[in-house]
C-alpha atoms as a PDB file:
ATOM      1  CA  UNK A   1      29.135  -5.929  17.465  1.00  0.00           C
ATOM      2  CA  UNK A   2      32.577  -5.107  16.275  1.00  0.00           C
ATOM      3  CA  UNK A   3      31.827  -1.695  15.879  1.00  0.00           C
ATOM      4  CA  UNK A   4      30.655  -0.819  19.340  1.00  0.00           C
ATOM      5  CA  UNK A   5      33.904  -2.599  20.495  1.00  0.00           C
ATOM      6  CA  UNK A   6      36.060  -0.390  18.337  1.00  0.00           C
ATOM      7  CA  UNK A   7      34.446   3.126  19.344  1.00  0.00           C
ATOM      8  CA  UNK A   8      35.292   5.141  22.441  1.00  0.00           C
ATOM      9  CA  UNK A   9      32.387   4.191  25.001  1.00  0.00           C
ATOM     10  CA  UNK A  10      30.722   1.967  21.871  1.00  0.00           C
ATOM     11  CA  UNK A  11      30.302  -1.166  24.244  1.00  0.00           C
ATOM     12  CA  UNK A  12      28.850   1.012  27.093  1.00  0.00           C
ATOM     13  CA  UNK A  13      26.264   3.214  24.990  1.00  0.00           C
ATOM     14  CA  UNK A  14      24.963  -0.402  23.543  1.00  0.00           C
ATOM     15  CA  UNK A  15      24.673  -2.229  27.446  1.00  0.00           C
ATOM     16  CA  UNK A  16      23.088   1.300  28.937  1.00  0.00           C
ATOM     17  CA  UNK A  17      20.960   1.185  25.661  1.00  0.00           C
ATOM     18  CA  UNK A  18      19.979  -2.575  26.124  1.00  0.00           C
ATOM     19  CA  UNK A  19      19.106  -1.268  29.674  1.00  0.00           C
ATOM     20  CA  UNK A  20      16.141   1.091  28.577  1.00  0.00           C
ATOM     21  CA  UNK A  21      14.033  -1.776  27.173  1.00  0.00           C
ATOM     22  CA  UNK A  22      10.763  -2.585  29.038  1.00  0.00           C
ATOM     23  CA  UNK A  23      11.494  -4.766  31.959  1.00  0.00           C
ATOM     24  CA  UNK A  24       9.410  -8.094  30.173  1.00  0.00           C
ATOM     25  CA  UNK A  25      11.384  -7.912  27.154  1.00  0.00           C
ATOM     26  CA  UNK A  26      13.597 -10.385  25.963  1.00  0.00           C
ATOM     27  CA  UNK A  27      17.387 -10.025  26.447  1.00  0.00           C
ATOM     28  CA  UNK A  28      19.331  -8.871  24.043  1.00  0.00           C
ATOM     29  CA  UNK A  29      15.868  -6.980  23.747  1.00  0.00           C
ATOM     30  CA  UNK A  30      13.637  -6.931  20.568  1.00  0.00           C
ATOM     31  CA  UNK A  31      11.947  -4.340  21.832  1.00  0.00           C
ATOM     32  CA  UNK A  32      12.340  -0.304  21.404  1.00  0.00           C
ATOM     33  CA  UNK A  33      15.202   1.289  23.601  1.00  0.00           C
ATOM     34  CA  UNK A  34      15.361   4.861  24.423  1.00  0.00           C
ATOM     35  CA  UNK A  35      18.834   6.805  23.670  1.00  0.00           C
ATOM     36  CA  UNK A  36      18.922   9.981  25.435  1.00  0.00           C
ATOM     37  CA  UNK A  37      22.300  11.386  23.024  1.00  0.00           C
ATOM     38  CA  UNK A  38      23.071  13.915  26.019  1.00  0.00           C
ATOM     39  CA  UNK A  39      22.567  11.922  29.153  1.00  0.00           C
ATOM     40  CA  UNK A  40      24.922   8.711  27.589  1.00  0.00           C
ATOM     41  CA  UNK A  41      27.252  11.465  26.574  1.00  0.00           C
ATOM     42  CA  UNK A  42      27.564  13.193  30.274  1.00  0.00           C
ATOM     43  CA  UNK A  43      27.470   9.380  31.795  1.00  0.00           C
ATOM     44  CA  UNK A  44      30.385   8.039  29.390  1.00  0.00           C
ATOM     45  CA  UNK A  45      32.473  11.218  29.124  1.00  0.00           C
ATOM     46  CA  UNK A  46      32.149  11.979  25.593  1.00  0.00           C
ATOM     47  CA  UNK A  47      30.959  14.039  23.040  1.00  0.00           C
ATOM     48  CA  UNK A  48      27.323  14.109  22.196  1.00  0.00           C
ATOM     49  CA  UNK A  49      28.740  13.700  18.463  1.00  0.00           C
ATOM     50  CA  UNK A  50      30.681  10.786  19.698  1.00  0.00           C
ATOM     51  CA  UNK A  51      27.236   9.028  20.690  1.00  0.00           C
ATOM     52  CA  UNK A  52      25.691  10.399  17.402  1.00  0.00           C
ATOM     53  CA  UNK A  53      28.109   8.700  15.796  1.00  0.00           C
ATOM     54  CA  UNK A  54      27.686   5.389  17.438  1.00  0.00           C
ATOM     55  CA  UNK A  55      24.170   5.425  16.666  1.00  0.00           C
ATOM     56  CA  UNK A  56      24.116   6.639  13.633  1.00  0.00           C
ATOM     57  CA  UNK A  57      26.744   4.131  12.039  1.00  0.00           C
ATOM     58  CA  UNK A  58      25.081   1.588  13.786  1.00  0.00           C
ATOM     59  CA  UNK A  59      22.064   2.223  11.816  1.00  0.00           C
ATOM     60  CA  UNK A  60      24.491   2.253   8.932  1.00  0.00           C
ATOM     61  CA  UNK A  61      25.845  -0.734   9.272  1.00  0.00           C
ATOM     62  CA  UNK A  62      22.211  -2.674  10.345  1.00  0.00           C
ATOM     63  CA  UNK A  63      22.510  -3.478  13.776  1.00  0.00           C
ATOM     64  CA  UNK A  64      20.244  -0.621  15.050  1.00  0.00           C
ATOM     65  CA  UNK A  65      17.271   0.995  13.058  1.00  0.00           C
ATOM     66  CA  UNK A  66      14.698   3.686  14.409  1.00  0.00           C
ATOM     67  CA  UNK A  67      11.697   2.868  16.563  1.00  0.00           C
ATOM     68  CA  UNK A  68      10.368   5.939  15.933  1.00  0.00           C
ATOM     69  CA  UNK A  69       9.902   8.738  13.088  1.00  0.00           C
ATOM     70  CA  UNK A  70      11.864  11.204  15.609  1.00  0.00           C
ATOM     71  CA  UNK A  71      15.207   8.628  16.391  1.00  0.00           C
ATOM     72  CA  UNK A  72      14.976   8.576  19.843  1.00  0.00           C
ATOM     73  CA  UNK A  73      14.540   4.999  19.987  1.00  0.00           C
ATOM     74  CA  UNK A  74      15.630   2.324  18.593  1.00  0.00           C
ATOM     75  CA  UNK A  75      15.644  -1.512  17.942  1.00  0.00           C
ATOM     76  CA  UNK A  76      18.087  -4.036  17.625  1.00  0.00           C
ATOM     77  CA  UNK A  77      18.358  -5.597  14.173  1.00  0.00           C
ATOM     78  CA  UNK A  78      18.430  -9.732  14.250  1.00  0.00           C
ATOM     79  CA  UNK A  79      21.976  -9.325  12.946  1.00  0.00           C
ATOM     80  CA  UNK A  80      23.197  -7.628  16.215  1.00  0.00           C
ATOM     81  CA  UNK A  81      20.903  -9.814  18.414  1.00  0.00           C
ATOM     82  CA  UNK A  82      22.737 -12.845  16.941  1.00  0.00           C
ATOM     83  CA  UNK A  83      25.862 -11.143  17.266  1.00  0.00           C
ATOM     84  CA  UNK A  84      25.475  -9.819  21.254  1.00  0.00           C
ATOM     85  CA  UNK A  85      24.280 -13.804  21.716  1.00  0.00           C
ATOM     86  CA  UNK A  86      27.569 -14.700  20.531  1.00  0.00           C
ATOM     87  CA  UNK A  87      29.455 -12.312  22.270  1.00  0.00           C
ATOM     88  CA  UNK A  88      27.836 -13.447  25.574  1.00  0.00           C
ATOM     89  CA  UNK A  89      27.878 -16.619  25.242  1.00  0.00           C
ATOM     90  CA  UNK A  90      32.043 -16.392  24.975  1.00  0.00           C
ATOM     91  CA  UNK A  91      32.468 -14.365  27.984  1.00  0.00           C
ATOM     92  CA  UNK A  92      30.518 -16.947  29.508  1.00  0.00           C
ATOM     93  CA  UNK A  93      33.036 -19.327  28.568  1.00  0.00           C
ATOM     94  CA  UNK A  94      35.784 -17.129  29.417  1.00  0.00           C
ATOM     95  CA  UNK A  95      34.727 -16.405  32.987  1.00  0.00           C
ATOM     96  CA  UNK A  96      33.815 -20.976  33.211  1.00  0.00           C
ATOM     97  CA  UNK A  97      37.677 -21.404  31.792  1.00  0.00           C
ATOM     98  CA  UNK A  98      38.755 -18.942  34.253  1.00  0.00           C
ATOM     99  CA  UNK A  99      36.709 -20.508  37.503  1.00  0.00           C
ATOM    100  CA  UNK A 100      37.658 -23.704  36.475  1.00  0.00           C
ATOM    101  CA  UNK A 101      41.923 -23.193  36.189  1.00  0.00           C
ATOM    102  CA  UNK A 102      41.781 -21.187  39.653  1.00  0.00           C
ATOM    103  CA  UNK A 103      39.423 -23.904  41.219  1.00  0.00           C
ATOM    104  CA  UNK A 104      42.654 -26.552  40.157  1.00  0.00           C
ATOM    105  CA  UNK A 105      45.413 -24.309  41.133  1.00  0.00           C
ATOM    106  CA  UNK A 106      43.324 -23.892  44.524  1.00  0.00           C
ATOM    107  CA  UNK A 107      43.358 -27.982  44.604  1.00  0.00           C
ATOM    108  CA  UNK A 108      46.948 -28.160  44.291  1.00  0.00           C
ATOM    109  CA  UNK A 109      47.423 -25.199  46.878  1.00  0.00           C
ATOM    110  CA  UNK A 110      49.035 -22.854  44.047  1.00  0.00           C
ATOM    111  CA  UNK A 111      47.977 -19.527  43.279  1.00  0.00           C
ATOM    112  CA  UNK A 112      45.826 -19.109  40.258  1.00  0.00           C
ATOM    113  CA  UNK A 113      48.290 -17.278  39.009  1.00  0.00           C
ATOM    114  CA  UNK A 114      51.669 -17.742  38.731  1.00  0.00           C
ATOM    115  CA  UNK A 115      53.801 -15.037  41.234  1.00  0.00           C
ATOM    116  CA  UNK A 116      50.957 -13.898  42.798  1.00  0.00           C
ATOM    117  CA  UNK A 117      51.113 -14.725  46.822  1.00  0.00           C
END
């Protein structure tokens, strides 16, 4: 996961990537996803190498491999499933902590954050 958080557009490529998987799959998806290089480059505003890249050293690094002979497709190893499960799981709690300190501050009649009016 780290390395789609460290590239340009990484994060975005992987959740428009995640998108392409058939509608009954599981989510993160075990299933093949389709990565158009050109269309994610035009969408994100990079290079088509910059997408390359992202695929190509996630492959590297196991968290994607080829669905298909041609790489136009691709699944999700179990090493980045387990790893996107993580990561969601913590913005979850991120977003609970959050709901819960502005639904105390609300109590006490104090913005959720202090200076704010």
């Amino acid at each position: 996961m780290t390395l789609f958080l460290e590239r340009k557009a990484g994060v975005a490529v992987l959740m428009n990537l995640m998108l392409t998987a058939a509608l009954d799959d599981d989510m993160p998806p075990r299933g093949p996803m389709s990565a158009p290089i050109a269309a994610l480059a035009r969408r994100f505003a990079v290079s088509r190498a910059q997408v390359k890249d992202i695929l190509d050293s996630a492959i590297a690094a196991d968290l994607l491999a080829p669905a298909r002979p041609d790489r136009a497709a691709y699944v999700m190893t179990p090493r980045l499933r387990q790893s996107l499960l993580g990561f969601i799981a913590a913005l979850f709690i991120l977003v609970a902590d959050g709901i819960a300190k502005a639904d105390l501050a609300l109590r006490d009649e104090r913005p959720p954050i202090e200076g704010a009016a």
